[in-house]
Protein backbone atom coordinates (compact mmCIF):
# COMPACT_ATOMS: atom_id res chain seq x y z
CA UNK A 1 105.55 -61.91 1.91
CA UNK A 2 107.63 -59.84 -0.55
CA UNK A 3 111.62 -59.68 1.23
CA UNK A 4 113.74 -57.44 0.30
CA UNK A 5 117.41 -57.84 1.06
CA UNK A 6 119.44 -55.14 3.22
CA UNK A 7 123.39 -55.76 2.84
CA UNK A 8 126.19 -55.04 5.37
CA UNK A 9 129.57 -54.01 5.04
CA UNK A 10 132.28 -53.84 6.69
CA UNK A 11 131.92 -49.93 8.24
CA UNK A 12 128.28 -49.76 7.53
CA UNK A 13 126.45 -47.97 9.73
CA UNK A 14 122.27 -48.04 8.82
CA UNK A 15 121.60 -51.61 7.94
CA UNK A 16 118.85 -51.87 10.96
CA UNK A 17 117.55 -48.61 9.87
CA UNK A 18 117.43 -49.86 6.61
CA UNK A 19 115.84 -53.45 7.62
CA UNK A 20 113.33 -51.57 9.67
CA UNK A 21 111.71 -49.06 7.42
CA UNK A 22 111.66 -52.61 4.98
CA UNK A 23 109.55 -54.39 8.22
CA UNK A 24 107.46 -50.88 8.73
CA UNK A 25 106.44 -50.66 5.09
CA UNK A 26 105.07 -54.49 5.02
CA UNK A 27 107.91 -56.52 3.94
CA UNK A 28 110.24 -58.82 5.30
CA UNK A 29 114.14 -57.55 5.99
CA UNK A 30 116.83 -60.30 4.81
CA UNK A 31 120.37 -59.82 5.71
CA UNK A 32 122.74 -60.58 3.11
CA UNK A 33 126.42 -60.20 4.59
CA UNK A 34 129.35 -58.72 2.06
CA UNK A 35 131.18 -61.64 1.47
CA UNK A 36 128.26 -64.03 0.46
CA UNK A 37 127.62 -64.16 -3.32
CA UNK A 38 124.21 -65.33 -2.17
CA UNK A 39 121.00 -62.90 -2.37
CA UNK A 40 118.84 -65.57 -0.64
CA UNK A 41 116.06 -65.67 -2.55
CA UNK A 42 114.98 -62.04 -2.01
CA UNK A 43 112.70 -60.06 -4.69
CA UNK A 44 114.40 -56.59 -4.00
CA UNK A 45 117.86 -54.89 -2.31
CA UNK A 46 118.83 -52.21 -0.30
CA UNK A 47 122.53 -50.67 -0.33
CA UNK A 48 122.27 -48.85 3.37
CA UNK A 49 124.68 -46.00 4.13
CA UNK A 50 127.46 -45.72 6.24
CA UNK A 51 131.36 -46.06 5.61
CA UNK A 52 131.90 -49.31 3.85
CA UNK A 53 135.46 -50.60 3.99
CA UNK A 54 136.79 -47.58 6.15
CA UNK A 55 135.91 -45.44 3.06
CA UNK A 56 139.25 -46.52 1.84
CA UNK A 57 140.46 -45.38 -1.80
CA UNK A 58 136.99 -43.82 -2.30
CA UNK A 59 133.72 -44.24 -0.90
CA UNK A 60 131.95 -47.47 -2.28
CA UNK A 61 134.95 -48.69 -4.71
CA UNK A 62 136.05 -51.54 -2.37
CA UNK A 63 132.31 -52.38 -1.62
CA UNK A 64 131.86 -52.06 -4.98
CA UNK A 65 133.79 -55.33 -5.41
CA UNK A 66 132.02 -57.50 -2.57
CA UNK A 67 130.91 -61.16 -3.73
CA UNK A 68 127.64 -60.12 -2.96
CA UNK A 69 127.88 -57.39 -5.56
CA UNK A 70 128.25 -59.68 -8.50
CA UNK A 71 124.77 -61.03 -7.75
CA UNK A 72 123.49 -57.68 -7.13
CA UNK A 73 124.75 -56.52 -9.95
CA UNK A 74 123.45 -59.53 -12.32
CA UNK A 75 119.91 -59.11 -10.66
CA UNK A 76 119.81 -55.82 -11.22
CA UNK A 77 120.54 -56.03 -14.72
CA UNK A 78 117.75 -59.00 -14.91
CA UNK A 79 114.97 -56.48 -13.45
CA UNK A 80 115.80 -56.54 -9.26
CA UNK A 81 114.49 -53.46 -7.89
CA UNK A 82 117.85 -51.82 -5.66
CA UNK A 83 118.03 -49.11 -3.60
CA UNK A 84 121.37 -47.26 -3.08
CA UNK A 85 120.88 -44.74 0.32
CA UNK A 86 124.32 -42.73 0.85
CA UNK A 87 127.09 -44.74 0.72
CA UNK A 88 124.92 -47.52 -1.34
CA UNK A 89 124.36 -44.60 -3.72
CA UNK A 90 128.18 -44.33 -3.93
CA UNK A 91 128.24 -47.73 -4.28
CA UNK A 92 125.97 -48.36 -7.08
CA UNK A 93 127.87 -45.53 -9.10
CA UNK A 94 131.46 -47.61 -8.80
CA UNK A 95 129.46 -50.30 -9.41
CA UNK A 96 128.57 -48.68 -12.69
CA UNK A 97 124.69 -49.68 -12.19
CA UNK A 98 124.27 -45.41 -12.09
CA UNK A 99 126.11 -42.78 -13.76
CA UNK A 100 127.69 -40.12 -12.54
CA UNK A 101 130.33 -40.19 -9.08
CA UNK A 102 129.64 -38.83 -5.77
CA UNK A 103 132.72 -36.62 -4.18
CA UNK A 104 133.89 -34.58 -1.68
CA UNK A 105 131.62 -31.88 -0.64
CA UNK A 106 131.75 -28.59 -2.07
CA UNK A 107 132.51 -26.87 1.60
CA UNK A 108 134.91 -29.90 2.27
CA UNK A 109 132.62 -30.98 5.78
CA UNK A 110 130.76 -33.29 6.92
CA UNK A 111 127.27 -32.20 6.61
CA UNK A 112 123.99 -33.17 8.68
CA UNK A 113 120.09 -31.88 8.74
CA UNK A 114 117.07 -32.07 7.72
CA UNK A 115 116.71 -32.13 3.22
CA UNK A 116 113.79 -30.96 1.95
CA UNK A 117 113.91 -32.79 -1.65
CA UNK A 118 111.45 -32.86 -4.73
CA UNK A 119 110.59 -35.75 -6.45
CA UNK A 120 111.28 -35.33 -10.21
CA UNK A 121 110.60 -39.08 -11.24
CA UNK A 122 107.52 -40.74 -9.54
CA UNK A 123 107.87 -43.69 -12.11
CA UNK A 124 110.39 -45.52 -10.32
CA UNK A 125 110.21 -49.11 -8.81
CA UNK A 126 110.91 -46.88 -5.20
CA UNK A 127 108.88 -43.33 -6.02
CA UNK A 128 105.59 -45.54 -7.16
CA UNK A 129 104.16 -43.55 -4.16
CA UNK A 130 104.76 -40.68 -4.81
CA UNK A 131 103.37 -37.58 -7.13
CA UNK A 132 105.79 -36.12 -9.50
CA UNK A 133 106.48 -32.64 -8.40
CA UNK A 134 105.62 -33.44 -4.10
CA UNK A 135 108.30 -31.97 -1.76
CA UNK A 136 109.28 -34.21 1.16
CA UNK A 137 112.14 -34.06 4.10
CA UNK A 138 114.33 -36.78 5.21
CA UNK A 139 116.99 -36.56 7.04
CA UNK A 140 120.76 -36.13 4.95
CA UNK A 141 124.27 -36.70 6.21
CA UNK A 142 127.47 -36.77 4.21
CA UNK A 143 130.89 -35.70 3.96
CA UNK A 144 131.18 -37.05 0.02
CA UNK A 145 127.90 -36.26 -1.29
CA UNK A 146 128.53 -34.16 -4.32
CA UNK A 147 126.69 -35.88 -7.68
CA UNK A 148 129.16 -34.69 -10.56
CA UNK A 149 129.01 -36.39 -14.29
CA UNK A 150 130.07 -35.32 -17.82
CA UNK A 151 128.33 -32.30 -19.15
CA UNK A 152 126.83 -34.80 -21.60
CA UNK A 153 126.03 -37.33 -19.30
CA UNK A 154 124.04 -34.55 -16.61
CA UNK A 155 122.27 -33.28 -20.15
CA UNK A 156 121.40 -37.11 -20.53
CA UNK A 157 119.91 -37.80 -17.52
CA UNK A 158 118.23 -34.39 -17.35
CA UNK A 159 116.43 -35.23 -20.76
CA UNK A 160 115.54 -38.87 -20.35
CA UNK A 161 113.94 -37.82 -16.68
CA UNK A 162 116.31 -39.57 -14.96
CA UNK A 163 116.99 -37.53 -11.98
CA UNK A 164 114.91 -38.94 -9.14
CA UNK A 165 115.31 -36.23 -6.70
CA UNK A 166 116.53 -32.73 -6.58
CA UNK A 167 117.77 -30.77 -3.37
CA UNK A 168 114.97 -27.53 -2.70
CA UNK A 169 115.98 -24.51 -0.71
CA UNK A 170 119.64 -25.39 0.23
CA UNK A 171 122.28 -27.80 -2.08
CA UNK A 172 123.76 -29.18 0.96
CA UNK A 173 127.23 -30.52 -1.24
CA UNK A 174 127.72 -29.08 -4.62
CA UNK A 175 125.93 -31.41 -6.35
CA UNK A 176 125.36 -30.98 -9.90
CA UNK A 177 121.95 -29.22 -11.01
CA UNK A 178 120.71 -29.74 -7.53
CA UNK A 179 120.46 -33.55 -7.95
CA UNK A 180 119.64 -35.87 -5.04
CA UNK A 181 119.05 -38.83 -6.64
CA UNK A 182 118.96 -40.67 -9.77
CA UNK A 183 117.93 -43.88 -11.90
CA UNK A 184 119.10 -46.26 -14.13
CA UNK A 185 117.32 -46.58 -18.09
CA UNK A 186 114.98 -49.35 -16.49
CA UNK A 187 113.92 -47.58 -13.45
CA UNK A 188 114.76 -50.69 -11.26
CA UNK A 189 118.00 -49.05 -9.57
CA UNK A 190 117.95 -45.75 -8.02
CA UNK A 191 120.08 -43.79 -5.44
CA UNK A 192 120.01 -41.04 -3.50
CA UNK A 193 122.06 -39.25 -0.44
CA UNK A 194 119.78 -38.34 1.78
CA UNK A 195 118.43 -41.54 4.39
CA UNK A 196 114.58 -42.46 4.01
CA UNK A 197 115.28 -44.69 6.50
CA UNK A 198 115.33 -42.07 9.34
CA UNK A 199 112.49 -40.94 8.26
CA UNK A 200 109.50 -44.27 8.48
CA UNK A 201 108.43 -43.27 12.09
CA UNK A 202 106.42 -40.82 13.87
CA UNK A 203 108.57 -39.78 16.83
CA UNK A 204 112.16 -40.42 15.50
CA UNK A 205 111.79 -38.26 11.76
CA UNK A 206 112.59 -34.68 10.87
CA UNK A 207 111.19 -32.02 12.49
CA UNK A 208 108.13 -30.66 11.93
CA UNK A 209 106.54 -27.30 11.53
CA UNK A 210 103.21 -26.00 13.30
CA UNK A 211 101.21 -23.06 11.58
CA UNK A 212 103.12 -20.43 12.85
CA UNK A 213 106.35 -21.85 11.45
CA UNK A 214 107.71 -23.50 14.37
CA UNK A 215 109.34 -26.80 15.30
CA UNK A 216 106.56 -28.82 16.38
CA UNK A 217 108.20 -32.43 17.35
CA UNK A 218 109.88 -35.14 15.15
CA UNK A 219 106.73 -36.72 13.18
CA UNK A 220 107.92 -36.68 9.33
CA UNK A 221 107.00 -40.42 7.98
CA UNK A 222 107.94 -39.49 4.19
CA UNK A 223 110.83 -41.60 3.99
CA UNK A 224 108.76 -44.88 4.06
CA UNK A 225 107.14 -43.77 0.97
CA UNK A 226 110.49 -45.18 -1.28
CA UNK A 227 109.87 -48.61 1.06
CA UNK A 228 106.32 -49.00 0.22
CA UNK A 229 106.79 -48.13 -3.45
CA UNK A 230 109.27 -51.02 -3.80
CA UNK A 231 106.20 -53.34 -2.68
CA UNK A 232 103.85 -52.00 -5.39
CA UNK A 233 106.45 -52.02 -7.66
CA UNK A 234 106.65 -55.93 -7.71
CA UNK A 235 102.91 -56.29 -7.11
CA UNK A 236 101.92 -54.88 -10.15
């Protein structure tokens, strides 16, 4: 069985989310603990959101340090498939495995609903699943969300397709060009700010919409899609 490791932090919050959208999509959920330099034999990681190390100097640079995060990083760089949700996005940009920084939001709040996001790269080792140009929702909260990078760096990724996901309808932070999530040149690491992992199970997701336009219960599933990609990713 293909396992895919979810770290924790100090101050993380989603880790069992994380571990059980990893169980719901097929796999098995490995804990790898912060200061472990020690991926335990997994084939794939997940950076789960939350407030790592109090958020202290800024969000994800202390994590960014972690023992584990020398492995992570050297795996990554060898091929590893690693997810970055929220604060693992910020992570993975101190980290410098992705470009760009995430900072305070535009409207200086903390900010919570329900993101309606388009996928812009379904090439991905975690958008294999998906059809380039399909709108999904998944839950988003964050007080430091906002995606800013160089002019030439946002031109960059904008002409090697390297945005993952863009923000439809509403940009809930300021981000720059409406981006949600992006990729490394490999397509191995990619990180976004809104949480797939809220959004795996029928009961617990966003809200849906009947005909008419109303709520009609908490049934959106298309968060799992990033989980289950991951597993055809290293499949194939």
């Amino acid at each position: 069985m293909t396992r895919v490791g979810v770290v924790t932090f100090p101050g993380t919050l989603d880790d069992q989310d994380a571990a059980r959208a990893v169980r719901l999509a097929g796999a098995e959920a490995v804990s790898l603990w912060h200061k472990d330099a020690d991926l335990r034999g997994v084939d794939a990681v997940v950076l789960p959101g939350g407030f790592s190390y109090g958020d202290y100097l800024r969000c994800g640079a202390i994590a960014a340090t972690a023992p584990v995060m020398s492995e992570v990083v050297r795996a990554a760089e060898a091929g590893m498939p690693v997810l970055g949700i929220c604060n693992g996005f910020q992570v993975l940009c101190e980290a410098h495995l992705l470009p760009g920084a995430l900072i305070r939001n535009d409207h200086q709040k903390f900010f919570c609903h329900d993101q309606v996001l388009r996928v812009e790269n379904a090439n991905t080792a975690w958008t294999r699943s998906f059809v380039e140009g399909e709108t999904i929702t998944i839950p988003l909260k964050n007080g430091e969300g906002n995606f800013q990078a160089a002019p030439a760096e946002l031109e960059r990724l904008e002409g090697e397709g390297r945005v993952v996901f863009r923000y439809v309808d509403l940009n809930p932070n300021g981000s720059a060009s409406d981006i949600a999530g992006v990729t490394n040149d490999a397509g191995n690491v990619v990180g976004l700010m809104p949480h797939p992992e809220h959004a795996v199970e029928r009961g617990f997701g966003p809200l849906g919409v009947d005909e008419d336009g109303a709520a009609a219960g908490h049934g959106g599933t298309d968060g799992l899609k990033i989980f289950t990609s991951v597993l055809t990713a290293l499949v194939g």
